[in-house]
N, C-alpha and C. Protein backbone atom coordinates (compact mmCIF):
# COMPACT_ATOMS: atom_id res chain seq x y z
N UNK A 1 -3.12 54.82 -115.54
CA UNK A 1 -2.00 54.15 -114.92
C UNK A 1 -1.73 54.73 -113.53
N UNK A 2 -2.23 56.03 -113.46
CA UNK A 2 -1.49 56.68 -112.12
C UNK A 2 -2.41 56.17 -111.36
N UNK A 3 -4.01 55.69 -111.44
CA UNK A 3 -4.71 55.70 -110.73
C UNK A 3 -4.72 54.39 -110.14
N UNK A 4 -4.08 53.32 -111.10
CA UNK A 4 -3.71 52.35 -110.77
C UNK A 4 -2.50 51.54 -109.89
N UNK A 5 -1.29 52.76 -110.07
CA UNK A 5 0.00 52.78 -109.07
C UNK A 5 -0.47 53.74 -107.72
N UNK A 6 -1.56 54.04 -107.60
CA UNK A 6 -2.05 54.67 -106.11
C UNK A 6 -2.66 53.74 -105.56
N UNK A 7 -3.34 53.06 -106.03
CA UNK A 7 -4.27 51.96 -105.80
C UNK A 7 -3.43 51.02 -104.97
N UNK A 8 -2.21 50.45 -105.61
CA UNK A 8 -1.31 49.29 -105.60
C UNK A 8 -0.64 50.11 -103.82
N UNK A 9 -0.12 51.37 -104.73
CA UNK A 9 0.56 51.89 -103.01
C UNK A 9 0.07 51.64 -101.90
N UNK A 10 -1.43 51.70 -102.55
CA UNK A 10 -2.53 52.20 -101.16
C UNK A 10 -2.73 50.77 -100.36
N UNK A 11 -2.70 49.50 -101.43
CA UNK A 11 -2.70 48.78 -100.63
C UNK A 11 -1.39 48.07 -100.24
N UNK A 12 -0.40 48.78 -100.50
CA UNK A 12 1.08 48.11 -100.37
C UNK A 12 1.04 48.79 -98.88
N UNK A 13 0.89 49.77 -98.45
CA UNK A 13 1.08 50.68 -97.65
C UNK A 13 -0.01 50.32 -96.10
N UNK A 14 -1.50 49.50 -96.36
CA UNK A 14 -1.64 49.35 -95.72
C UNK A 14 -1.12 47.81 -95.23
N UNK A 15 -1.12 47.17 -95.68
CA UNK A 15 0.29 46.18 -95.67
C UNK A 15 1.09 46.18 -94.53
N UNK A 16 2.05 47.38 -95.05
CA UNK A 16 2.78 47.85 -94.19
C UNK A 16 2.46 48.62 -92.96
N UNK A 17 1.44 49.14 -92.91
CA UNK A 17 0.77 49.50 -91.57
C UNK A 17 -0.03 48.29 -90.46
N UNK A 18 -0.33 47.39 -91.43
CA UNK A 18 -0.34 46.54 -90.37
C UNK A 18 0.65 45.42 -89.72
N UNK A 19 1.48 45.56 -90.64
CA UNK A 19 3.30 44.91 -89.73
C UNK A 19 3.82 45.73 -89.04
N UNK A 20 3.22 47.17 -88.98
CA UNK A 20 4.28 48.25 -88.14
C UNK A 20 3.59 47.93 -86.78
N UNK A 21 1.94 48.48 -86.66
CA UNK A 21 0.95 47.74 -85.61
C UNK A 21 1.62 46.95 -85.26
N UNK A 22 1.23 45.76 -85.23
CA UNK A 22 1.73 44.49 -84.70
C UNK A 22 2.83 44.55 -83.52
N UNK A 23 4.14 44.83 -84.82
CA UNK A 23 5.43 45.41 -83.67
C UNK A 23 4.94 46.18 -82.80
N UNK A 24 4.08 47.50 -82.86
CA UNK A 24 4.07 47.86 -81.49
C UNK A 24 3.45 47.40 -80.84
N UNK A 25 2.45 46.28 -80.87
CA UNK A 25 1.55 45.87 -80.28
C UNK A 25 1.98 45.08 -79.31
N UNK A 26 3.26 43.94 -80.06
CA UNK A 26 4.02 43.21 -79.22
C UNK A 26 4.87 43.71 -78.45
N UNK A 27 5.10 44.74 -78.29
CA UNK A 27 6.06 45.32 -77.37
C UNK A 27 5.87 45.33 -75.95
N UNK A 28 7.00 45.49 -75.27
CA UNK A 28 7.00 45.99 -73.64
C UNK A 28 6.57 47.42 -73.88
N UNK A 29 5.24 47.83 -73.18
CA UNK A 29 4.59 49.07 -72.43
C UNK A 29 5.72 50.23 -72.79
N UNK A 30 6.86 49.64 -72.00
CA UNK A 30 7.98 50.78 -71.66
C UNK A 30 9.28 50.81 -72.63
N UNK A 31 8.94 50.16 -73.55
CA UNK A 31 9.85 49.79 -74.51
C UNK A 31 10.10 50.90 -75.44
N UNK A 32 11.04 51.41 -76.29
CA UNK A 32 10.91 52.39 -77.42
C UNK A 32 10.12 51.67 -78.63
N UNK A 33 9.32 52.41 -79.37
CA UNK A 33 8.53 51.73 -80.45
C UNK A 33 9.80 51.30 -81.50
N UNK A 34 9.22 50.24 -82.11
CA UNK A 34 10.10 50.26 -83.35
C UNK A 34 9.39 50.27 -84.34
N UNK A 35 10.41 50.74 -85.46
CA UNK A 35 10.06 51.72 -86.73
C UNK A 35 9.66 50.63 -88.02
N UNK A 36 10.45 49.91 -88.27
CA UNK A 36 10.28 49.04 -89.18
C UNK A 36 10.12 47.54 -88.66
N UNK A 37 9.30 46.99 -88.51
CA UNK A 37 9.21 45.79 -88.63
C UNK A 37 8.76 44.85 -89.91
N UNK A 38 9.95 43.73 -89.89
CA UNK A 38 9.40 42.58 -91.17
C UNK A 38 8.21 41.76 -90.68
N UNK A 39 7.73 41.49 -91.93
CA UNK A 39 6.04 40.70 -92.14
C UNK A 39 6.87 39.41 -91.63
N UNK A 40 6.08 38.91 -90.16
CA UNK A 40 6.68 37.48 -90.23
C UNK A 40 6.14 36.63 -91.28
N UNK A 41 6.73 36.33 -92.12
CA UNK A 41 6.05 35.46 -93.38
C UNK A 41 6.17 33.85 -93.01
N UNK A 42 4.83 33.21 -93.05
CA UNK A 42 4.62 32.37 -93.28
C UNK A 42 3.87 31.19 -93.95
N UNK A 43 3.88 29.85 -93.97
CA UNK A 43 2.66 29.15 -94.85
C UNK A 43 1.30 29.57 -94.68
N UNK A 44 0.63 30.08 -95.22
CA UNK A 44 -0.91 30.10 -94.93
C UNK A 44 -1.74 28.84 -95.30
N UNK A 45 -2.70 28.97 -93.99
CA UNK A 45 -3.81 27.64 -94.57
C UNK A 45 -4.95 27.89 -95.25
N UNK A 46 -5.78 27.18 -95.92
CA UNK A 46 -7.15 27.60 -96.13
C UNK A 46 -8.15 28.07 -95.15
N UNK A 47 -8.08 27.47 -93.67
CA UNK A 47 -8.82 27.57 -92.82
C UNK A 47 -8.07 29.09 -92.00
N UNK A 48 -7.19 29.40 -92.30
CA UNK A 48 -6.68 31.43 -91.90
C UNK A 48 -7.15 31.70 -92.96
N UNK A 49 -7.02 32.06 -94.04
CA UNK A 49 -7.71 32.66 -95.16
C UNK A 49 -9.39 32.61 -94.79
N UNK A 50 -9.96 31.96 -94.54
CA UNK A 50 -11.41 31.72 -94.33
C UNK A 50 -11.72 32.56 -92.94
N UNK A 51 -10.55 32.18 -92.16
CA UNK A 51 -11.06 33.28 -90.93
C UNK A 51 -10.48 34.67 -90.92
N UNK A 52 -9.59 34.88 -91.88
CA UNK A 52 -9.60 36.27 -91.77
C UNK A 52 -10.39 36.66 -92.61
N UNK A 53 -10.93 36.21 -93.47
CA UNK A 53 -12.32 37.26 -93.92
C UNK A 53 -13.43 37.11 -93.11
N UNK A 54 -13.66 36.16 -92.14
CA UNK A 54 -14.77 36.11 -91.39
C UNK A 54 -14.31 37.51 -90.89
N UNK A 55 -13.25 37.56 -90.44
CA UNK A 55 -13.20 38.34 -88.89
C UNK A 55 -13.15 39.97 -89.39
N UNK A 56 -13.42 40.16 -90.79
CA UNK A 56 -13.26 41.62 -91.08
C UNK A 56 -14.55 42.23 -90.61
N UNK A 57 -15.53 42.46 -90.53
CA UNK A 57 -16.97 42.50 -89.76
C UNK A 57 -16.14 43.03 -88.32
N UNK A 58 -15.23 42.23 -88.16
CA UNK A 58 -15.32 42.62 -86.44
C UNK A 58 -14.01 43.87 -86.59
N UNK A 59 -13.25 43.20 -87.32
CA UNK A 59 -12.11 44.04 -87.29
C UNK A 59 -12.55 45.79 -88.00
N UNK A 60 -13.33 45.27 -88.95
CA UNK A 60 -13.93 47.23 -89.12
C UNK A 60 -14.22 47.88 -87.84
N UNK A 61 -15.41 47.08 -87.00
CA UNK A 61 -15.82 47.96 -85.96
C UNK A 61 -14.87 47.91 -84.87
N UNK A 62 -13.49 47.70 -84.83
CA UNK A 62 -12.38 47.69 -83.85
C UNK A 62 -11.33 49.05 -85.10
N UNK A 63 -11.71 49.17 -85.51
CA UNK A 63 -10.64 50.01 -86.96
C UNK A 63 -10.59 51.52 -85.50
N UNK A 64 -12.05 52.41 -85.67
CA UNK A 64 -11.43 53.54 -85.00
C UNK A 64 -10.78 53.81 -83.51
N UNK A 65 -10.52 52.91 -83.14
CA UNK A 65 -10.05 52.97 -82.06
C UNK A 65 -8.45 52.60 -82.17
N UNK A 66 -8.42 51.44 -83.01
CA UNK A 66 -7.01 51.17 -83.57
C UNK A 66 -6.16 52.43 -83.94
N UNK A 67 -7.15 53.49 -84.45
CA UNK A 67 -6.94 54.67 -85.10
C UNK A 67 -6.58 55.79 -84.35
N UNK A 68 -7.29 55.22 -83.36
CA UNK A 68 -7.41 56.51 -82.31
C UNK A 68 -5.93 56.22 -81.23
N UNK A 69 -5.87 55.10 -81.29
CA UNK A 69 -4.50 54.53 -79.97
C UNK A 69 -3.46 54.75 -80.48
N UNK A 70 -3.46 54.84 -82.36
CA UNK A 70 -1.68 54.50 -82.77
C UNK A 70 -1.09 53.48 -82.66
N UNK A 71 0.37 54.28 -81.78
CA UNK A 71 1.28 53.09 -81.31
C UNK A 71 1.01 52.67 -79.68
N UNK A 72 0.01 53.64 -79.01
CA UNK A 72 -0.20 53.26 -77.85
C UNK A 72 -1.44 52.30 -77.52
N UNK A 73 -1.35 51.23 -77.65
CA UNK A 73 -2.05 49.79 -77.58
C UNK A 73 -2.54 49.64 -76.21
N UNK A 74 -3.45 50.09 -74.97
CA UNK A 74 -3.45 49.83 -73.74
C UNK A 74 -4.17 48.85 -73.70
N UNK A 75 -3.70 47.77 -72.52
CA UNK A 75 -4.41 46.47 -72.05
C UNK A 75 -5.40 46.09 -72.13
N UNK A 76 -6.87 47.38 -72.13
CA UNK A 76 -8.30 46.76 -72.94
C UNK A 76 -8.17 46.65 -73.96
N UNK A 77 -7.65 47.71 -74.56
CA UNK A 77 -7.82 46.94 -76.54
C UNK A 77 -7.12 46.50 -76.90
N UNK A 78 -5.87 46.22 -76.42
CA UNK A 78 -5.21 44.64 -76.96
C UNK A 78 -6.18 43.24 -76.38
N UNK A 79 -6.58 43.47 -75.07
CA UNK A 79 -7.73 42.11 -74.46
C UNK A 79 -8.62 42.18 -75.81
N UNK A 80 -9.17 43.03 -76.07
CA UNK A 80 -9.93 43.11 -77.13
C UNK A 80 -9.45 42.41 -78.85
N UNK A 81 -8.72 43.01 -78.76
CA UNK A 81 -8.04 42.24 -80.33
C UNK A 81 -7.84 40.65 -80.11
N UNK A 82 -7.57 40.55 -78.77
CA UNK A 82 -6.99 39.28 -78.53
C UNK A 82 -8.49 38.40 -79.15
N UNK A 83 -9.24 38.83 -77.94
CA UNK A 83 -10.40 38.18 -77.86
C UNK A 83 -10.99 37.91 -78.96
N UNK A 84 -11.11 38.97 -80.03
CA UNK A 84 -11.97 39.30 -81.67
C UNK A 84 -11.07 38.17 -82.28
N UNK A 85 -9.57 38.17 -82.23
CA UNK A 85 -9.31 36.58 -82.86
C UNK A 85 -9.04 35.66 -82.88
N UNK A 86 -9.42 35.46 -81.37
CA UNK A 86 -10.03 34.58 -80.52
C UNK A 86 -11.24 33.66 -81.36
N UNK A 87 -12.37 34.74 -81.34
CA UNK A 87 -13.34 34.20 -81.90
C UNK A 87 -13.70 33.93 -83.18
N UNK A 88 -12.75 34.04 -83.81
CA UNK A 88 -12.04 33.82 -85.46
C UNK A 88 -11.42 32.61 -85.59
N UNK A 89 -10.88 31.91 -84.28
CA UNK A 89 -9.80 30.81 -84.30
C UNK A 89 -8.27 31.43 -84.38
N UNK A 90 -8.29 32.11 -83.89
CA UNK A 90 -6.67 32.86 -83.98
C UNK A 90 -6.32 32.50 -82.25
N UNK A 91 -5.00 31.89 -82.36
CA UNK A 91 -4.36 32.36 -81.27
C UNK A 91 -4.77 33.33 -80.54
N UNK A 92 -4.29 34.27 -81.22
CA UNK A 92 -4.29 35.97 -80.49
C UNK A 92 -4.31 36.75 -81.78
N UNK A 93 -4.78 38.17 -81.24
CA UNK A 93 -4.56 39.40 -82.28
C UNK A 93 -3.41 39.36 -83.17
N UNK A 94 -2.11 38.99 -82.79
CA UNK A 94 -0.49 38.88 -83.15
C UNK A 94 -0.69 37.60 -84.55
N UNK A 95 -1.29 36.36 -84.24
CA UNK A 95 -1.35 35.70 -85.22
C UNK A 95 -2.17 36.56 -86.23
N UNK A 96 -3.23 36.46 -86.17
CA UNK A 96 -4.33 37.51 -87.45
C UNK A 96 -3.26 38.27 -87.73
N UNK A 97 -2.60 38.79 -87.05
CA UNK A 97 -2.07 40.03 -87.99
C UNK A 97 -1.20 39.72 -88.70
N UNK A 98 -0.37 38.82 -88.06
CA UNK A 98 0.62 38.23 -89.41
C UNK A 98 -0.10 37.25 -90.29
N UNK A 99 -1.27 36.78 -90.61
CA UNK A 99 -2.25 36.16 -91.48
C UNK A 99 -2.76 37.32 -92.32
N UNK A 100 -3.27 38.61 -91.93
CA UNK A 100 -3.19 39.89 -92.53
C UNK A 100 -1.94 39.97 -93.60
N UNK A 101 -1.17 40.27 -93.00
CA UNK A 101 0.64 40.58 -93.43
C UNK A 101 0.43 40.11 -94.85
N UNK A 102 0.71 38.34 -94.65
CA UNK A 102 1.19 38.17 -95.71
C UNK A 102 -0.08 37.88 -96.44
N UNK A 103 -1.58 38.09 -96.44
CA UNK A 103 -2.65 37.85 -97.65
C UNK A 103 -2.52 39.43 -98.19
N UNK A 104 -2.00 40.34 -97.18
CA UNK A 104 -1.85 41.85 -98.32
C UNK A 104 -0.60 41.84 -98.95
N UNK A 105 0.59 40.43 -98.70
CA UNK A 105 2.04 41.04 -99.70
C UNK A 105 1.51 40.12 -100.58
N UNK A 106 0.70 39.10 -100.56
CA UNK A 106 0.24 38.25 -102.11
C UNK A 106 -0.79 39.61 -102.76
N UNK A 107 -2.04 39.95 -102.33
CA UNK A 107 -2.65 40.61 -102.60
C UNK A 107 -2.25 41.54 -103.73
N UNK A 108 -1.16 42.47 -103.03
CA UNK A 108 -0.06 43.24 -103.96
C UNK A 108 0.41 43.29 -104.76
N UNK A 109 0.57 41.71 -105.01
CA UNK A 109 1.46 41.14 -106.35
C UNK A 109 0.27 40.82 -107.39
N UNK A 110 -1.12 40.80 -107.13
CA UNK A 110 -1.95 40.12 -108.00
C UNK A 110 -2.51 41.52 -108.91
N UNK A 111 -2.45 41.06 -110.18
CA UNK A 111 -3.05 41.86 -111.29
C UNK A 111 -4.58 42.31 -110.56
N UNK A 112 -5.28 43.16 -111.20
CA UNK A 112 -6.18 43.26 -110.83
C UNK A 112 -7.49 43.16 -111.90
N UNK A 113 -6.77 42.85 -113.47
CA UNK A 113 -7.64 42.54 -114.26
C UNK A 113 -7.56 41.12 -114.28
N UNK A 114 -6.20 40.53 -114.84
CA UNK A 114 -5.67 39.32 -115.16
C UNK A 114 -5.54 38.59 -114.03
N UNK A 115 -5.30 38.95 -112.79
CA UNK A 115 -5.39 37.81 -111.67
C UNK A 115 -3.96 37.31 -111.13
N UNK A 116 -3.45 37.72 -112.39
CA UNK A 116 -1.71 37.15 -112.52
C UNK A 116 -0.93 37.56 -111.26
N UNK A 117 0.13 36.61 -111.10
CA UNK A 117 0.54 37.35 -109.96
C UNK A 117 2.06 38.25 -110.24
N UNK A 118 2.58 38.82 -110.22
CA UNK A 118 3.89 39.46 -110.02
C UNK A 118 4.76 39.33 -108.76
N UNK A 119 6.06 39.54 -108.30
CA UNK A 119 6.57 39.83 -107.10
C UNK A 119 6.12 41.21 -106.64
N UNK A 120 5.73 41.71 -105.68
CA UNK A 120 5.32 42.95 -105.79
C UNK A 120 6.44 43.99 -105.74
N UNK A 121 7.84 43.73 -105.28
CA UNK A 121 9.01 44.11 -105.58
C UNK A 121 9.18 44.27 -107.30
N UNK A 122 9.42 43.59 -108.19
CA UNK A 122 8.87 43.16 -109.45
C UNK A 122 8.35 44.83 -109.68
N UNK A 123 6.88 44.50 -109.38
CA UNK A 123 5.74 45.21 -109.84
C UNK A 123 6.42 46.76 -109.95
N UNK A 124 6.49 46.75 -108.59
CA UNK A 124 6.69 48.48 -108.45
C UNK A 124 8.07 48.67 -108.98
N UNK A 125 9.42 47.99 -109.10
CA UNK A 125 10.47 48.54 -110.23
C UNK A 125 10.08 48.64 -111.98
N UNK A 126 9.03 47.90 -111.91
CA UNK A 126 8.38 48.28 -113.41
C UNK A 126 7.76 49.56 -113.32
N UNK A 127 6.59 49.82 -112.31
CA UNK A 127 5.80 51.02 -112.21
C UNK A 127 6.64 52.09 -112.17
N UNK A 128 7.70 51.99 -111.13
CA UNK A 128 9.32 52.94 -111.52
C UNK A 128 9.55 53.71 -112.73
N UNK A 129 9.50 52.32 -113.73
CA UNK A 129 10.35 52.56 -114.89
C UNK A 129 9.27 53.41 -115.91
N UNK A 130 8.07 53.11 -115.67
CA UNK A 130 6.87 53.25 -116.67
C UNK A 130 6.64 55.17 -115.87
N UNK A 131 6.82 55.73 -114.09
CA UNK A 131 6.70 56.41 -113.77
C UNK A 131 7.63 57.70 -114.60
N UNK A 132 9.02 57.16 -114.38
CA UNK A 132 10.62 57.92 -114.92
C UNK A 132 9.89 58.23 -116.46
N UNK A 133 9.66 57.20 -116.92
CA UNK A 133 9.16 57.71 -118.77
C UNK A 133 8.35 58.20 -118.94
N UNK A 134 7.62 58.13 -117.90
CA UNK A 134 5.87 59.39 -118.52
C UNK A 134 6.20 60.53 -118.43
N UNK A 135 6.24 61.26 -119.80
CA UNK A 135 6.58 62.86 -119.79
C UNK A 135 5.52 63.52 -119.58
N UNK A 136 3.98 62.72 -119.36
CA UNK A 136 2.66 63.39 -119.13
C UNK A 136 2.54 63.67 -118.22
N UNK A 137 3.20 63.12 -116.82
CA UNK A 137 3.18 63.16 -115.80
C UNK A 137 3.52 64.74 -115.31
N UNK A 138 3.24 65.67 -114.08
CA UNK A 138 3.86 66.65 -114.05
C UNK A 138 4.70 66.21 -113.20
N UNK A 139 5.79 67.51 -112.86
CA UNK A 139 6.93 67.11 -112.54
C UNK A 139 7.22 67.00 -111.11
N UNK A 140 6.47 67.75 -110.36
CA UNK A 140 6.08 67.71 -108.71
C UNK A 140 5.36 66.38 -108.51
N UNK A 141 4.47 65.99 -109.32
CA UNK A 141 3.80 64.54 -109.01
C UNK A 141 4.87 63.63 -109.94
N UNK A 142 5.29 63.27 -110.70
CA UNK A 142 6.62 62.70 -110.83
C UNK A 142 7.12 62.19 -109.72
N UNK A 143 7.93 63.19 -108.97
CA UNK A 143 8.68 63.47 -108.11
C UNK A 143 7.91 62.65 -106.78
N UNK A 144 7.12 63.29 -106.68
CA UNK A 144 6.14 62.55 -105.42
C UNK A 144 6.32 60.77 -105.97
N UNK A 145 5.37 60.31 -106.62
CA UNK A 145 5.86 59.06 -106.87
C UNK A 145 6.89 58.17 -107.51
N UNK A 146 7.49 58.63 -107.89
CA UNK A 146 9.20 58.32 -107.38
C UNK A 146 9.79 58.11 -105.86
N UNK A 147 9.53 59.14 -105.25
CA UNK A 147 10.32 58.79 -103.79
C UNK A 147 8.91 57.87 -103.20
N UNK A 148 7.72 57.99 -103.42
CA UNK A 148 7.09 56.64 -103.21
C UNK A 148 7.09 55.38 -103.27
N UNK A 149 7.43 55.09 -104.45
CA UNK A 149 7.81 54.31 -105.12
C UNK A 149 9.64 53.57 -104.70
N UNK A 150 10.20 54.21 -104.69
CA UNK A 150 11.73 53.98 -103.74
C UNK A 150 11.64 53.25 -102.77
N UNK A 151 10.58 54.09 -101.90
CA UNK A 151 10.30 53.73 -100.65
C UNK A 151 9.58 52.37 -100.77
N UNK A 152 8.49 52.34 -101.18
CA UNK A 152 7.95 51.02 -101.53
C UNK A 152 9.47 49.73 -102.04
N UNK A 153 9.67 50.36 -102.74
CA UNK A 153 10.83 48.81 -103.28
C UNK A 153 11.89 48.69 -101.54
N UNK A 154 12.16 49.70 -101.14
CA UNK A 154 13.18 49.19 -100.21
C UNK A 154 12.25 48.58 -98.89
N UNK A 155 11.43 48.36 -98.66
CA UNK A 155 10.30 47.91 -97.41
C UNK A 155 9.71 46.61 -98.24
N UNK A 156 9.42 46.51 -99.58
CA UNK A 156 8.48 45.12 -99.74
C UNK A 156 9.03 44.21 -99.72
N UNK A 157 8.85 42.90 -99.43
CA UNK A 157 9.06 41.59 -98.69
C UNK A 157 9.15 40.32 -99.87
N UNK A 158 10.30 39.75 -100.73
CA UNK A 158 9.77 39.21 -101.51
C UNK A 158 8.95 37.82 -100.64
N UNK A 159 7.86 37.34 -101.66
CA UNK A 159 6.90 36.26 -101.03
C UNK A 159 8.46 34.82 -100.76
N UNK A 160 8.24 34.61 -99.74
CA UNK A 160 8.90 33.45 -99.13
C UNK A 160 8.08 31.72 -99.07
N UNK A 161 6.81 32.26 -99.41
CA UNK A 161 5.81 30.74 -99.63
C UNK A 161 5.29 31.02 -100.86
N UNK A 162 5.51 30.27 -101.77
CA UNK A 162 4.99 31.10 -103.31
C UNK A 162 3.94 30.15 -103.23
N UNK A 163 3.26 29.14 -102.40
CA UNK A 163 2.04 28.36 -102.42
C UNK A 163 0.94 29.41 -101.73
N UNK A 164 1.80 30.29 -101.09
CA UNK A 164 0.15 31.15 -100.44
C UNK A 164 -0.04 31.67 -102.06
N UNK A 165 0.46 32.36 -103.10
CA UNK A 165 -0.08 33.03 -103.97
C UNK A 165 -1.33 32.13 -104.62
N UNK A 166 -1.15 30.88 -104.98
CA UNK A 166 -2.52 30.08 -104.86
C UNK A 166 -3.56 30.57 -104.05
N UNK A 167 -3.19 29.88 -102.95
CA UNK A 167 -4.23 29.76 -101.72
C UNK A 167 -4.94 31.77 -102.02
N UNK A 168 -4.26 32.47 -101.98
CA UNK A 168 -5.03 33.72 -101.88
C UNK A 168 -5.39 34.00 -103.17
N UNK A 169 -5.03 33.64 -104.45
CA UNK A 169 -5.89 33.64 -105.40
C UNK A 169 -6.92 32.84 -105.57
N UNK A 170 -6.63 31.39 -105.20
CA UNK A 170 -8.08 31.06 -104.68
C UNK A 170 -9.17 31.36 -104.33
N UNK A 171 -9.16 32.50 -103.50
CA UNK A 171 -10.11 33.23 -102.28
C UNK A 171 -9.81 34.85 -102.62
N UNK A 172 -9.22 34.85 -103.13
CA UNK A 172 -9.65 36.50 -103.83
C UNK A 172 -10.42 37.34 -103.97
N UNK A 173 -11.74 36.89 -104.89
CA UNK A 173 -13.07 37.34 -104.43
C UNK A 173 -13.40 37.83 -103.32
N UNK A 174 -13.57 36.82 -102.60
CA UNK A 174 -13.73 36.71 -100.95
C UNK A 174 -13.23 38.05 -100.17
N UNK A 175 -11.92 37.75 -100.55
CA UNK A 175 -10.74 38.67 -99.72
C UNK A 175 -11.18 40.14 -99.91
N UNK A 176 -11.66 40.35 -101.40
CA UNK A 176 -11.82 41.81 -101.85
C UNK A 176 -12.96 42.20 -101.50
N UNK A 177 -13.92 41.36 -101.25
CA UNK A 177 -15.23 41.71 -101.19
C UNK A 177 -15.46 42.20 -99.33
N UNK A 178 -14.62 41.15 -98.50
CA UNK A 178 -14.44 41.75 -97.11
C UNK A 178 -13.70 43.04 -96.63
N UNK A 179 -12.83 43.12 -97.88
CA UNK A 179 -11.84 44.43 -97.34
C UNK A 179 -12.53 45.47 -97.48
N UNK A 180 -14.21 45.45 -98.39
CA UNK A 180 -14.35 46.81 -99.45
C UNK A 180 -15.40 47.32 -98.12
């Protein structure tokens, strides 16, 4: 179970790292970063689903540099992001990423045996409850995922298009097989 509520974090979390991106991405240069930004949630189509797994190929080999900049985004590698989903059919980098956003808050919610979907809000106040009752657990790692877990429920986004959970179970396969 634990290995399975790390799993879920891990991808709840990058989730959330790529809505934090974004915000800074969109920002004024001279602007203060901001800390939390919401997933702009919206309808997804089949034809974004199809190009954001095309575009993971490109987006890996753009990953260490993403890595390397942070929150400081300078004018070539945003031209760059632009351009990469560009050639995906994206607007700009800013669309993909909110096409990102919300195929990782469906993602989140989907079982990973059964397929099923959950709210991922849902999910993790259960994982909560199942965390609080495991007396197997030790008590420092307890503790650790608990305030993980907190944290997770007060940041996740309930789904606002419950038709993307289709559309990305649809393409699931797909999705998992580009992310891996």
């Amino acid at each position: 179970m634990r290995q399975a509520l790390r799993h879920f974090l891990a991808f709840l979390a990058a989730a959330m790292v790529v809505v934090t991106c974004t915000g800074a991405w969109a920002q004024d240069q001279d602007a203060e970063p901001q800390k939390d930004v919401p997933i702009k949630q919206m309808k997804l189509t089949e034809e974004q689903v199809k190009s954001f797994v095309a575009a993971q190929p490109d987006l890996a080999s753009v990953a260490p540099k993403l890595q390397e900049a942070g929150d400081n985004i300078d004018a070539a590698l945003q031209a760059e992001l632009d351009e990469l989903a560009k050639k995906h059919g994206f607007a700009n980098f800013n669309e993909l990423d909110d096409v990102a956003a919300n195929i990782s808050i469906v993602m989140a919610g989907l079982d990973s045996k059964s397929g099923e979907f959950t709210e991922p809000v849902e999910a993790l106040k259960k994982e909560l409850e199942d965390v609080t009752a495991d007396a197997s657990i030790p008590e420092d790692d307890k503790k650790q995922l608990v305030s993980e877990l907190n944290e997770a429920i007060k940041t996740t986004p309930h789904i606002e298009y419950p038709e993307n959970v289709e559309l990305v179970k649809a393409h699931r396969a797909e999705i998992e097989k580009a992310l891996q």
